[in-house]
Structures are given as structure tokens and as C-alpha cells.
Protein backbone atom coordinates (compact mmCIF):
# COMPACT_ATOMS: atom_id res chain seq x y z
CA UNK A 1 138.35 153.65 148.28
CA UNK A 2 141.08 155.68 149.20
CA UNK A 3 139.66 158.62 146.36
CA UNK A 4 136.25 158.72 147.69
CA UNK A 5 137.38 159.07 151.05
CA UNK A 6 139.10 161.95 149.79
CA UNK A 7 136.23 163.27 147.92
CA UNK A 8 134.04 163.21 150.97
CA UNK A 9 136.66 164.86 153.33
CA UNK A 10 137.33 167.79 150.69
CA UNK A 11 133.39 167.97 149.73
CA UNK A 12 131.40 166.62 152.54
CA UNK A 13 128.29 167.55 150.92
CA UNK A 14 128.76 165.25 147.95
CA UNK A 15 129.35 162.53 150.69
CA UNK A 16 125.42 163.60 152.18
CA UNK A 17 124.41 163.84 148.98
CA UNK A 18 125.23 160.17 147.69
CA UNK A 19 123.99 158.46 151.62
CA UNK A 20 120.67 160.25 150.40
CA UNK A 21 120.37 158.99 146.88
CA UNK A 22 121.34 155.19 147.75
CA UNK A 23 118.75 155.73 150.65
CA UNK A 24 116.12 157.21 148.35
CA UNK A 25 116.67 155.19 145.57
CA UNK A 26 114.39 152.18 146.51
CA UNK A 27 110.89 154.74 146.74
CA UNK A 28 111.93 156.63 143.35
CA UNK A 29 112.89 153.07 141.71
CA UNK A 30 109.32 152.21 142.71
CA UNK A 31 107.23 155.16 141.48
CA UNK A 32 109.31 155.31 138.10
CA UNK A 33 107.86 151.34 138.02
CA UNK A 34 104.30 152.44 138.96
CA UNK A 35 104.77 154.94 136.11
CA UNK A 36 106.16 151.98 133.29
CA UNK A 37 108.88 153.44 133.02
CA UNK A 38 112.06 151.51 132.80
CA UNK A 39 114.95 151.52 135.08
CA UNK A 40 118.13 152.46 132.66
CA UNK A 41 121.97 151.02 133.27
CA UNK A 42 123.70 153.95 135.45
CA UNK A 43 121.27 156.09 136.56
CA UNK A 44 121.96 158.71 139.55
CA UNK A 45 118.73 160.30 140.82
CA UNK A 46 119.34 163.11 143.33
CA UNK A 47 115.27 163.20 144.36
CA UNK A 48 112.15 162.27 143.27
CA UNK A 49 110.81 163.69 140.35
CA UNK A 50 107.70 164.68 139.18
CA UNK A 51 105.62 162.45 136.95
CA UNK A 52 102.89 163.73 134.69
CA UNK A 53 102.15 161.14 131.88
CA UNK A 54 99.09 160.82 130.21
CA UNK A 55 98.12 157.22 130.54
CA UNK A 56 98.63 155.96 126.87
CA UNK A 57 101.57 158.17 126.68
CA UNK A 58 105.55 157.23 126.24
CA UNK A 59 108.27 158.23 128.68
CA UNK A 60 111.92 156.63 127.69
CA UNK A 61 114.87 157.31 129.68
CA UNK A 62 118.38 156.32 128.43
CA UNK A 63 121.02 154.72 130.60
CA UNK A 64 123.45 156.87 132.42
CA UNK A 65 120.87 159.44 133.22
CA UNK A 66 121.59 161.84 135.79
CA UNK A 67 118.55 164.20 137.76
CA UNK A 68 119.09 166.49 140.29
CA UNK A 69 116.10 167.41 142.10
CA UNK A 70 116.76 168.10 145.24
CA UNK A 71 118.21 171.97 146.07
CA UNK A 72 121.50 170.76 147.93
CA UNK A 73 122.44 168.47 145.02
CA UNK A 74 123.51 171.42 143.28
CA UNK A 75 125.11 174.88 143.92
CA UNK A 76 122.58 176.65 141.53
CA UNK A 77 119.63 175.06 143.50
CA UNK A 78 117.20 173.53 141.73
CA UNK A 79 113.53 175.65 142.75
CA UNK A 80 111.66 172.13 142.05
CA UNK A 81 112.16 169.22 141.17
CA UNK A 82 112.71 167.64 137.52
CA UNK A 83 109.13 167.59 135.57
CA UNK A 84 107.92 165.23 133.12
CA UNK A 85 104.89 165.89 131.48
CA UNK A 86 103.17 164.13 128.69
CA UNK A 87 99.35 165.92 127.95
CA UNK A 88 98.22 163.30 125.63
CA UNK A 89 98.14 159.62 125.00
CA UNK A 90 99.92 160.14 121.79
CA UNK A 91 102.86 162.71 123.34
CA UNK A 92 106.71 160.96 123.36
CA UNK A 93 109.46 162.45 125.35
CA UNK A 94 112.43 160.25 124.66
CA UNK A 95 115.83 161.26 126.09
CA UNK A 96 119.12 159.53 124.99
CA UNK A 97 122.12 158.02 127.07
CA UNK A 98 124.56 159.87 129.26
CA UNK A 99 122.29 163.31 129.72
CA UNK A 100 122.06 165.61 132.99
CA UNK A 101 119.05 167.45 133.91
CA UNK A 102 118.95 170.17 137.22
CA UNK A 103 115.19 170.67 138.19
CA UNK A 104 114.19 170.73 134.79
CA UNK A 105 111.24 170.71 133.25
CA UNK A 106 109.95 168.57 130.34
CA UNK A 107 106.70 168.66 128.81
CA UNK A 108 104.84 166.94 125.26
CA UNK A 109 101.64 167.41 123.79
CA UNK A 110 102.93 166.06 120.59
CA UNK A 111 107.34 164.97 121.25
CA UNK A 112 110.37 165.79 122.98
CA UNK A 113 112.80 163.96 121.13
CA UNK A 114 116.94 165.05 122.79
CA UNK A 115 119.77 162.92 121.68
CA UNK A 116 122.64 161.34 123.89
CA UNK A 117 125.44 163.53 126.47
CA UNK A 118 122.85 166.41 126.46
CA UNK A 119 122.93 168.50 129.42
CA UNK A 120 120.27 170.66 130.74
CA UNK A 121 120.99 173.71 133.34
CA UNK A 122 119.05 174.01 136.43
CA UNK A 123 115.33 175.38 136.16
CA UNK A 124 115.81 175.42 132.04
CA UNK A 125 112.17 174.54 130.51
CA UNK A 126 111.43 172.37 127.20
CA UNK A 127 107.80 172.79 126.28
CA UNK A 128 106.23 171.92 123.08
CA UNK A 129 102.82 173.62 123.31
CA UNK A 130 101.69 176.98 124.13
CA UNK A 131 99.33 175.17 126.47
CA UNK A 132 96.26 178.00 125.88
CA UNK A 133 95.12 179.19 122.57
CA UNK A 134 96.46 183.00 122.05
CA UNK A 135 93.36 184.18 120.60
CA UNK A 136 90.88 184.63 123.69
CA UNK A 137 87.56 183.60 121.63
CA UNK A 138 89.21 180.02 121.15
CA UNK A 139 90.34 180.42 124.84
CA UNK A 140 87.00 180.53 125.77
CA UNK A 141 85.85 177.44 123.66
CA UNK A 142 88.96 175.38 124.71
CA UNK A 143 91.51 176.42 127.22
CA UNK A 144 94.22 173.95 126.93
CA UNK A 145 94.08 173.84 123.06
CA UNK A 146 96.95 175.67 122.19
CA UNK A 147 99.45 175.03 119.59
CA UNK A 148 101.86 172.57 119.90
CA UNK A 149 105.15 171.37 117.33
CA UNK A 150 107.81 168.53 117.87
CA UNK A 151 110.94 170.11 119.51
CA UNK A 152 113.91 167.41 118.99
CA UNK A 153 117.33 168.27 120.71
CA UNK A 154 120.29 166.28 118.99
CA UNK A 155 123.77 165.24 120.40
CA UNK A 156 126.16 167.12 122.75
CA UNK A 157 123.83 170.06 123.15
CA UNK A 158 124.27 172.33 126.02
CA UNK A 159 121.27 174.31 127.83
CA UNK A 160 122.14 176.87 130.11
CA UNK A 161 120.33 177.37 133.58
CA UNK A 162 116.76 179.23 133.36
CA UNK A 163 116.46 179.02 129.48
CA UNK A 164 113.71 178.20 127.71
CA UNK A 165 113.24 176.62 124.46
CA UNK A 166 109.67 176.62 122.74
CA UNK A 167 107.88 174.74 120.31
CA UNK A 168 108.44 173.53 116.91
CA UNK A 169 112.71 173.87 117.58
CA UNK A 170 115.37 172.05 116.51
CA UNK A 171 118.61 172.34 118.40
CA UNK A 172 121.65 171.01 116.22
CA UNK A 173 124.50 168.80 117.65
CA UNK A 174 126.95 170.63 119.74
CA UNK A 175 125.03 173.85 120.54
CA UNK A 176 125.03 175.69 123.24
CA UNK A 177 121.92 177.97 124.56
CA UNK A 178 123.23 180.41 127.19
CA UNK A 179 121.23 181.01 130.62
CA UNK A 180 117.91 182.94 130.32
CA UNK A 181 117.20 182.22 126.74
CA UNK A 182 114.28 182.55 124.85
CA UNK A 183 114.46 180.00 121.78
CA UNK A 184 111.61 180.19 119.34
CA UNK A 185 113.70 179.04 116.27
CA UNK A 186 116.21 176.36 115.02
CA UNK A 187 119.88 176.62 116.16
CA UNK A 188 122.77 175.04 113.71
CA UNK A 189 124.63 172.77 114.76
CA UNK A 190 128.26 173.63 116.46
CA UNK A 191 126.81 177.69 117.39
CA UNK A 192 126.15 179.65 120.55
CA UNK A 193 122.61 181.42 121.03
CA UNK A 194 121.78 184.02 123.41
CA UNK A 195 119.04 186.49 125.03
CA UNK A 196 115.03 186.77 124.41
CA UNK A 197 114.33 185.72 121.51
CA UNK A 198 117.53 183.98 121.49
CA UNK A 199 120.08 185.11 118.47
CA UNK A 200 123.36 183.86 117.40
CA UNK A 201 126.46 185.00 119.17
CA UNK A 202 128.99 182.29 117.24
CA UNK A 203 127.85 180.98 114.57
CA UNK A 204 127.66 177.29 113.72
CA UNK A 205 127.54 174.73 110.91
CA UNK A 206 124.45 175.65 108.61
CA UNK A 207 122.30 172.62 107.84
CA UNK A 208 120.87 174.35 104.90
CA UNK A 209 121.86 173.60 101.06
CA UNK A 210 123.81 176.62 99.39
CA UNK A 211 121.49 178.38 97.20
């Protein structure tokens, strides 16, 4: 008792922060419920977040989760709240135990598949379609039938604020994807990308067989 008095005399805002979680826990408890999804061991919610699934579609959340949606729950300010967005009754996003997301957003036409202690930056953005067809005479048939690949996300990966990682990517355990990032292909495990199109600045443990 004696540290968290501490804590909140030091950091006062952490103090308003928690009173405002425990307060707002009930209403987000609820509309995760309305949603089917279920309730993991652990969780800290800093806000409501938003809620797109597809009815037929599969949202699993693993315990220990942390989201921070609300722009006083972090100093890099969220600009909206956590998304989670499944566009078809088939889609999956399934996130592991012990992972951190700052107004991120999350969406599956096909999967999201991230592993356990991953951590996502504020405003980074995992999509696995490109929502709209590129060529404009299929845009015209059928807007929202663009391509779309799996993206799965394995253990320990960092994801640095504003990045973005696009379809079809694999992100190896222990990587780290610096702020602003473009990702359009794989990263190895254990390296450090950077920039648009993201490109290695450390390498990592290949995956690959020796030729």
C-alpha cells in the first residue's frame, strides 16, 4: 500500500488513470460480452475500444492484455482508440498472453495471428487487406475486394509507434519494427527493420535453409 501511495504522489496521473479504468471497467466488460468475446485473467483496459467484427467472425484475446485507448493513458497520445476489425465471417484475429497495444489498430479479412509479450506502439496499424482492388476497372465492379494475405506476428516482437505492417507478413520472434515503418515483407527473427518500405538495420536469425 505504502508503494502505490508513492506511485500516485510521484505520478498523479497514473493514480487518475487507474480511478478511471476500475470505474470504466463494468461498461467495457459489458460491450466486450455483447461482442462474445471473452473476458481474459489480468486484463487492464485504459478505454473503450472499438469493435468491428463480422458476425460469424473470431476475436480471441489472451490474458494479461493491456489497451490504452484513451489519450491521457499515455504520453504519446493515442489519436483513437484501439480498433478491431474483422471484414468477414471467416477473418481470425487472435492475440496471445501478456501483449500491449496504444490506440492501435487491428484489422482481418482473412487472420491476424501475434504471439504472446508482443507490444504494439501507439497509432501502429496491422492490416491484412488492401481493402480496394488497385486496378480501377475491378474497383468499379467491387470496391472492397482487394487483396488480402495472413499476417502472423510471433513472440517478443516489438512495433514501434505509427508503423505499419501490411499483408501477407511474417514478423519473427524478437523483432523489432522502428516508428513510421512501412513493412511489406517478412522480418527474421532477432533483427531491427526500419523506414518505407521497411529494410534491415541489424540483422537477425535467418529462417531460411543454407543453399
Amino acid at each position: 500500500m505504502l508503494d502505490v501511495m508513492k506511485e500516485a504522489i510521484a505520478a498523479p496521473w497514473k493514480a487518475g488513470n487507474e480511478l478511471r479504468r476500475l470505474g470504466a471497467a463494468p461498461w467495457i466488460r459489458l460491450a466486450f460480452s455483447m461482442h462474445g468475446v471473452r473476458w481474459g485473467r489480468g486484463w487492464r483496459i485504459f478505454g473503450m475500444p472499438t469493435l468491428q467484427l463480422h458476425r460469424g467472425s473470431t476475436l480471441v484475446l489472451g490474458d494479461g492484455l493491456q489497451l490504452r485507448s484513451w489519450p491521457s493513458s499515455n504520453p504519446l497520445t493515442p489519436n483513437h482508440p484501439v480498433v478491431f476489425a474483422t471484414r468477414s465471417a471467416q477473418a481470425v484475429i487472435r492475440v496471445g498472453v501478456d501483449c500491449g497495444f496504444t490506440g492501435a489498430t487491428l484489422v482481418a479479412a482473412e487472420r491476424i495471428e501475434i504471439g504472446d509479450r508482443v507490444l504494439v506502439g501507439a497509432n501502429a496499424t496491422i492490416i491484412d487487406t488492401d481493402f480496394h482492388p488497385l486496378d480501377p476497372v475491378r474497383r468499379r465492379a467491387s470496391i472492397n475486394a482487394g487483396a488480402s494475405a495472413p499476417i502472423v506476428i510471433e513472440d517478443d516482437v516489438f512495433i514501434g509507434m505509427n508503423a505499419l505492417v501490411l499483408k501477407g507478413v511474417r514478423l519473427g520472434t524478437g523483432c523489432v519494427v522502428g516508428a513510421g515503418s512501412v513493412v511489406t515483407e517478412d522480418v527474421d527473427p532477432g533483427a531491427t527493420v526500419a523506414g518505407n518500405p521497411a529494410t534491415v538495420t541489424r540483422p537477425g536469425v535467418s529462417k531460411r535453409e543454407p543453399s
